[in-house]
PDB file of N, CA and C in Angstrom:
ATOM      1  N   UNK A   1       8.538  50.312  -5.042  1.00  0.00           N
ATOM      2  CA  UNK A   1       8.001  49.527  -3.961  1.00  0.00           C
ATOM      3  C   UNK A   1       6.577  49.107  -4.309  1.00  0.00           C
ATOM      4  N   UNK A   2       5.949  49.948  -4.777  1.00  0.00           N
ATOM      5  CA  UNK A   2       4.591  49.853  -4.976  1.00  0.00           C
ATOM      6  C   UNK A   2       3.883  48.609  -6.599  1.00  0.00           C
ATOM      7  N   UNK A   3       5.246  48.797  -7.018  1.00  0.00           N
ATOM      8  CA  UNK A   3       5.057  47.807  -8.043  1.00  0.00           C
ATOM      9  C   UNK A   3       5.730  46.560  -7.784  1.00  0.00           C
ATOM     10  N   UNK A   4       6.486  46.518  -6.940  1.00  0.00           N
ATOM     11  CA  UNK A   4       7.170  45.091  -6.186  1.00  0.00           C
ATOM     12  C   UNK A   4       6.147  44.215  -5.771  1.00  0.00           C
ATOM     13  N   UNK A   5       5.250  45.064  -4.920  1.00  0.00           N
ATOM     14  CA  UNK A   5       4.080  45.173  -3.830  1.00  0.00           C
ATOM     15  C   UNK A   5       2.846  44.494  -4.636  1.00  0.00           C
ATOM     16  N   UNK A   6       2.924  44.990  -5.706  1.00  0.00           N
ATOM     17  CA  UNK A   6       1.366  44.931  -7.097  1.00  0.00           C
ATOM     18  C   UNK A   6       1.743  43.341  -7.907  1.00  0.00           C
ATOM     19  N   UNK A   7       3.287  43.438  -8.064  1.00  0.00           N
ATOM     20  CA  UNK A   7       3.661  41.936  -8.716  1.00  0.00           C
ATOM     21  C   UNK A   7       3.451  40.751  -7.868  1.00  0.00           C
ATOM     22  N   UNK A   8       3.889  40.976  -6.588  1.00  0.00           N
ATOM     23  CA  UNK A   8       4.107  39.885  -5.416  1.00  0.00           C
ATOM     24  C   UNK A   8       2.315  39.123  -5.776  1.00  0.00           C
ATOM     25  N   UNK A   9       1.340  40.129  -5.310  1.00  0.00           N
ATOM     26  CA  UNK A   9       0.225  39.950  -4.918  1.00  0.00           C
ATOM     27  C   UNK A   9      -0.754  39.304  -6.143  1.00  0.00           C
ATOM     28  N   UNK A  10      -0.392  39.891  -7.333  1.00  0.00           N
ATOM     29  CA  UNK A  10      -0.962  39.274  -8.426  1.00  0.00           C
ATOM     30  C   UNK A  10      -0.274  38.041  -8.951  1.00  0.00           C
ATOM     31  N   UNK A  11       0.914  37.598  -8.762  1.00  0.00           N
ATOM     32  CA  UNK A  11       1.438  36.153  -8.694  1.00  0.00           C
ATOM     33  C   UNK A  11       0.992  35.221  -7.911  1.00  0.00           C
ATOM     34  N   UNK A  12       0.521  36.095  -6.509  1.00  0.00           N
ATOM     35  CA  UNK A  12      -0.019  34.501  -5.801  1.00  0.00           C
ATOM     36  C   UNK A  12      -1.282  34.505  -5.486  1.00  0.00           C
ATOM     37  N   UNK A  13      -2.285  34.996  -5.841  1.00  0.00           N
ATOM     38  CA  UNK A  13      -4.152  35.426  -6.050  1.00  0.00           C
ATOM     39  C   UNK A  13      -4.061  35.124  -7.387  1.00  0.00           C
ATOM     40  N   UNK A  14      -3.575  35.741  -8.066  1.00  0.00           N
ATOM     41  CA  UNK A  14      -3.312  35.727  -9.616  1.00  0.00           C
ATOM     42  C   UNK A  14      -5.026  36.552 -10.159  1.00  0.00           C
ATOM     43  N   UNK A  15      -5.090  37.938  -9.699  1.00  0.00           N
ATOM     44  CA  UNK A  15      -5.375  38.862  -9.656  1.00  0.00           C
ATOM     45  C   UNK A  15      -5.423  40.159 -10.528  1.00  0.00           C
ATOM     46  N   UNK A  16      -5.966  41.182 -11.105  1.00  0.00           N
ATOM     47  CA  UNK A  16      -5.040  42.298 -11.495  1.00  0.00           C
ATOM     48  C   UNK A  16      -4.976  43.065 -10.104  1.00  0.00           C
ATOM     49  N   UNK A  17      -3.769  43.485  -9.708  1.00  0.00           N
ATOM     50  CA  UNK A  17      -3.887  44.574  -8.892  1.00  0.00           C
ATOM     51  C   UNK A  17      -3.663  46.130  -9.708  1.00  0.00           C
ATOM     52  N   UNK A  18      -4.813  47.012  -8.770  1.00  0.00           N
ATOM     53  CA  UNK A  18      -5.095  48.468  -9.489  1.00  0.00           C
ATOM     54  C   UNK A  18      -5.063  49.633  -8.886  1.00  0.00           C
ATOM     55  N   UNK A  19      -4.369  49.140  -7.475  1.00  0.00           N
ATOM     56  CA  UNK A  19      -4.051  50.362  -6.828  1.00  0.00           C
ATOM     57  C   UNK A  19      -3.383  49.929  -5.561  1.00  0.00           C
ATOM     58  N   UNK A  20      -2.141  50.275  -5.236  1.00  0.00           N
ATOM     59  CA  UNK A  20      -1.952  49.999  -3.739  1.00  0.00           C
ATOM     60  C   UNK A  20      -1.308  51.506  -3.070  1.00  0.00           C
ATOM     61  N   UNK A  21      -1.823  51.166  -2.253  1.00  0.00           N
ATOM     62  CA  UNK A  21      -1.571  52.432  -1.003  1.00  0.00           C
ATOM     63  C   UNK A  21      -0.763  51.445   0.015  1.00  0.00           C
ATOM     64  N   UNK A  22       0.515  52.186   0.031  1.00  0.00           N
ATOM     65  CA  UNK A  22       1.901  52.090   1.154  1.00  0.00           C
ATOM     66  C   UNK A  22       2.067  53.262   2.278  1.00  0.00           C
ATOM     67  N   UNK A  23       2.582  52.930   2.947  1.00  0.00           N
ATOM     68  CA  UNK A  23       2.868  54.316   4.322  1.00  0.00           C
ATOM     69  C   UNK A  23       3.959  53.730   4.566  1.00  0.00           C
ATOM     70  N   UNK A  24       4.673  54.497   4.619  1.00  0.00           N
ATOM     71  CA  UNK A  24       6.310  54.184   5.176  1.00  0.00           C
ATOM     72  C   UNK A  24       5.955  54.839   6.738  1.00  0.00           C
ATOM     73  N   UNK A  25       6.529  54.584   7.773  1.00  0.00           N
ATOM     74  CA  UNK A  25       6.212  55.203   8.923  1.00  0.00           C
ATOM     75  C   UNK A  25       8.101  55.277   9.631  1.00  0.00           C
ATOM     76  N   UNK A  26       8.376  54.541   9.124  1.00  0.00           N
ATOM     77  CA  UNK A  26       9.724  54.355  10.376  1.00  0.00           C
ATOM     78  C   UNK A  26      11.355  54.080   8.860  1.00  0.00           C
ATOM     79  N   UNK A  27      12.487  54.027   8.683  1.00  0.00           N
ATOM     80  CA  UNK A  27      13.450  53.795   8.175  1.00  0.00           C
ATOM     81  C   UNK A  27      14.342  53.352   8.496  1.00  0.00           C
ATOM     82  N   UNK A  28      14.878  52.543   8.785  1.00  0.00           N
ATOM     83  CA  UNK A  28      16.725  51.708   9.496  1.00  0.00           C
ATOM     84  C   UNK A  28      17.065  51.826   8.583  1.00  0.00           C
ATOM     85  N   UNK A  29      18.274  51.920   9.071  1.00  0.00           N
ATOM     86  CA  UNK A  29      19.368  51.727   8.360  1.00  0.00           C
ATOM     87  C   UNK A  29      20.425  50.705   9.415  1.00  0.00           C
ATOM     88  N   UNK A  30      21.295  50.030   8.644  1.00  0.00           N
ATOM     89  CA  UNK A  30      21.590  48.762   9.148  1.00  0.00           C
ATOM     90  C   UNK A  30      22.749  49.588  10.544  1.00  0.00           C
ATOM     91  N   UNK A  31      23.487  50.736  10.684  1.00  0.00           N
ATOM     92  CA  UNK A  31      23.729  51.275  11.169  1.00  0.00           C
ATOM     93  C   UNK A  31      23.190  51.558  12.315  1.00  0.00           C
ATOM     94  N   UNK A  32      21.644  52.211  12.158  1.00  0.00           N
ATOM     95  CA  UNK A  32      21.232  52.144  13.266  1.00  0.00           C
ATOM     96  C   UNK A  32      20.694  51.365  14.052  1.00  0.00           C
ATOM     97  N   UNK A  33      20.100  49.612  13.415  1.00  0.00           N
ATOM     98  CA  UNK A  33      20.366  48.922  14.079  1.00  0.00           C
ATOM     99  C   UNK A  33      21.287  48.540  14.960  1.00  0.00           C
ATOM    100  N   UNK A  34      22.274  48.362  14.466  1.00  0.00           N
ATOM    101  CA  UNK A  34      23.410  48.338  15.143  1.00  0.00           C
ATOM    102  C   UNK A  34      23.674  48.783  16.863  1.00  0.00           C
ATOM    103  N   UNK A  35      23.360  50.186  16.371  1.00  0.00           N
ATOM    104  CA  UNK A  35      23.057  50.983  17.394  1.00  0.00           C
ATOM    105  C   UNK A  35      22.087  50.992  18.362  1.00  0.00           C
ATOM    106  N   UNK A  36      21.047  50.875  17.747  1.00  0.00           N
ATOM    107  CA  UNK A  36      19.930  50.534  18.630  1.00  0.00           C
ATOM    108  C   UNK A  36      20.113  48.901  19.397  1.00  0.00           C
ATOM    109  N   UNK A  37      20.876  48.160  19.076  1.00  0.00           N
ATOM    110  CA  UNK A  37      20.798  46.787  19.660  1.00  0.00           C
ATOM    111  C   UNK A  37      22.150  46.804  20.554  1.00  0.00           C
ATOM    112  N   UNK A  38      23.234  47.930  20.537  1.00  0.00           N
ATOM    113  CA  UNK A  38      24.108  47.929  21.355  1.00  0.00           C
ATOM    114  C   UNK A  38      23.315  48.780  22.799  1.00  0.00           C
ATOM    115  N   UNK A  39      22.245  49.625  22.641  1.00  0.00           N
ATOM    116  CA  UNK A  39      21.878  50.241  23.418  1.00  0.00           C
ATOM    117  C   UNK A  39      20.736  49.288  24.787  1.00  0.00           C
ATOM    118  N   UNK A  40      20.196  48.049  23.745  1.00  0.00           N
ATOM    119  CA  UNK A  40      19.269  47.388  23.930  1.00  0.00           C
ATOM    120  C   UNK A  40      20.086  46.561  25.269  1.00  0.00           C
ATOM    121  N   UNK A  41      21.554  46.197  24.954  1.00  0.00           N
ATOM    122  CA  UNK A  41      21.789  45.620  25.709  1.00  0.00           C
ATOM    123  C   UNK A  41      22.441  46.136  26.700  1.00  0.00           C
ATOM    124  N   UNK A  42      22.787  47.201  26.365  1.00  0.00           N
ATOM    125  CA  UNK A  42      23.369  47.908  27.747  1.00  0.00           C
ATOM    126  C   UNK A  42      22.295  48.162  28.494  1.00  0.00           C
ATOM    127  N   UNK A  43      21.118  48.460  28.066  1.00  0.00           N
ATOM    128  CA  UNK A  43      20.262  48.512  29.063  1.00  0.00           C
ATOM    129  C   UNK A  43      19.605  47.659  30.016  1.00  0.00           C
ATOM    130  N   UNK A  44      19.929  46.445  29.126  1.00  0.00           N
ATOM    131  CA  UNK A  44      19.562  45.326  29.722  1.00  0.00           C
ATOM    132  C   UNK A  44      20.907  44.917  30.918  1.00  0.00           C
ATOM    133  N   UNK A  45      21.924  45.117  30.729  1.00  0.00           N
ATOM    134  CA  UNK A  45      22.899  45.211  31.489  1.00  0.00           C
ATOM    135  C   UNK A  45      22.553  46.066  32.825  1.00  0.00           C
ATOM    136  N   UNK A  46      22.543  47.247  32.706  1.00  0.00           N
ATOM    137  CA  UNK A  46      21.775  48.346  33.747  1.00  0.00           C
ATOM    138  C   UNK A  46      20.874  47.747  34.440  1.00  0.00           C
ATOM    139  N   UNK A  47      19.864  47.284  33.885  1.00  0.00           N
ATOM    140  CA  UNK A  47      18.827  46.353  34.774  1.00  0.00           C
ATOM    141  C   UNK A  47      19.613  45.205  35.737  1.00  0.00           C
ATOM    142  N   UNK A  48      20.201  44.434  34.801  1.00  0.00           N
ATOM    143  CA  UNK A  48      20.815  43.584  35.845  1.00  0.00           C
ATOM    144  C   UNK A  48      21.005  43.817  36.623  1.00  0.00           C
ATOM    145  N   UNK A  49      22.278  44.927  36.683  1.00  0.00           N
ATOM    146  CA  UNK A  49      23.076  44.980  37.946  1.00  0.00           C
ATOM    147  C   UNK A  49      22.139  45.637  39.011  1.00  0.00           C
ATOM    148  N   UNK A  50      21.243  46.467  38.395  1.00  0.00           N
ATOM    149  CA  UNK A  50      20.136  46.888  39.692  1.00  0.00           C
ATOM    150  C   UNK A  50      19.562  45.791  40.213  1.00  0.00           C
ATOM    151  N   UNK A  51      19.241  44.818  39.604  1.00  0.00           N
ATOM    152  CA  UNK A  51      18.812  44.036  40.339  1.00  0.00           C
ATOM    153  C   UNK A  51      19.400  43.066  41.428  1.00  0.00           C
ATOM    154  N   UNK A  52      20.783  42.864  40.512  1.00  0.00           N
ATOM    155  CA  UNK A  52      21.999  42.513  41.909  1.00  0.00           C
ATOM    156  C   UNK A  52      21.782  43.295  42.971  1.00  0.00           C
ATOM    157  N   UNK A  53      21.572  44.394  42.854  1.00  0.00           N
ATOM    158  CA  UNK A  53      21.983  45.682  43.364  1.00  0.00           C
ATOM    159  C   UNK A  53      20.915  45.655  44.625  1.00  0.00           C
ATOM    160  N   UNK A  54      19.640  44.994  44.314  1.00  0.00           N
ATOM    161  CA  UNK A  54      18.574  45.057  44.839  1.00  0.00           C
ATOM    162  C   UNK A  54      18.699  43.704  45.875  1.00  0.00           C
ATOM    163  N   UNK A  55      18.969  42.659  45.257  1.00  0.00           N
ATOM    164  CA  UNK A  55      19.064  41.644  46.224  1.00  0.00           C
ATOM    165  C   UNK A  55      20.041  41.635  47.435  1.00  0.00           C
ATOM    166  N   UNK A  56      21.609  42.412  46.965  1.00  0.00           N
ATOM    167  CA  UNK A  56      22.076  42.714  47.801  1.00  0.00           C
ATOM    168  C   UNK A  56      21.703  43.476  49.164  1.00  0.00           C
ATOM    169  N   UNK A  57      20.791  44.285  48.996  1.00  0.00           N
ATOM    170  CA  UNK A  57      20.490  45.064  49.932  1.00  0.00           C
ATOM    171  C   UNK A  57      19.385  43.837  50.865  1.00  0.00           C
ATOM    172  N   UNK A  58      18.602  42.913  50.222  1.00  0.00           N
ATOM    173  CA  UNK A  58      17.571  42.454  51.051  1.00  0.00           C
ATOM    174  C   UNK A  58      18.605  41.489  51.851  1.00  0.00           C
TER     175      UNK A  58
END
C-alpha cells in the first residue's frame, strides 16, 4: 500500500517520495457492505412507517 501510495504521488508532483505514514482505521469487506446497506434500509423503512404511524394519530 505504502508503495502504491509513494508511486501515485511521485508520478503526479514528480517528486521523490521518502516516507509515507498510512493508518488503516476501519476494513469492509464487500460482504459487509452488503450488510450494512440492507440494515441501512430497513431502518430507513422503520422510520417510515413511524412516521405514517405518527400522522395517523394527528
Amino acid at each position: 500500500m505504502r508503495r502504491n501510495v509513494a508511486n501515485r504521488v511521485e508520478s503526479l508532483v514528480g517528486l521523490r517520495v521518502t516516507e509515507v505514514n498510512i493508518a488503516v482505521n476501519n476494513v469492509f469487506f464487500p460482504q459487509m457492505e452488503e450488510e450494512q446497506e440492507q440494515q441501512r434500509q430497513q431502518e430507513q423503512q422503520r422510520r417510515e412507517q413511524e412516521a405514517q404511524e405518527q400522522q395517523r394519530v394527528q
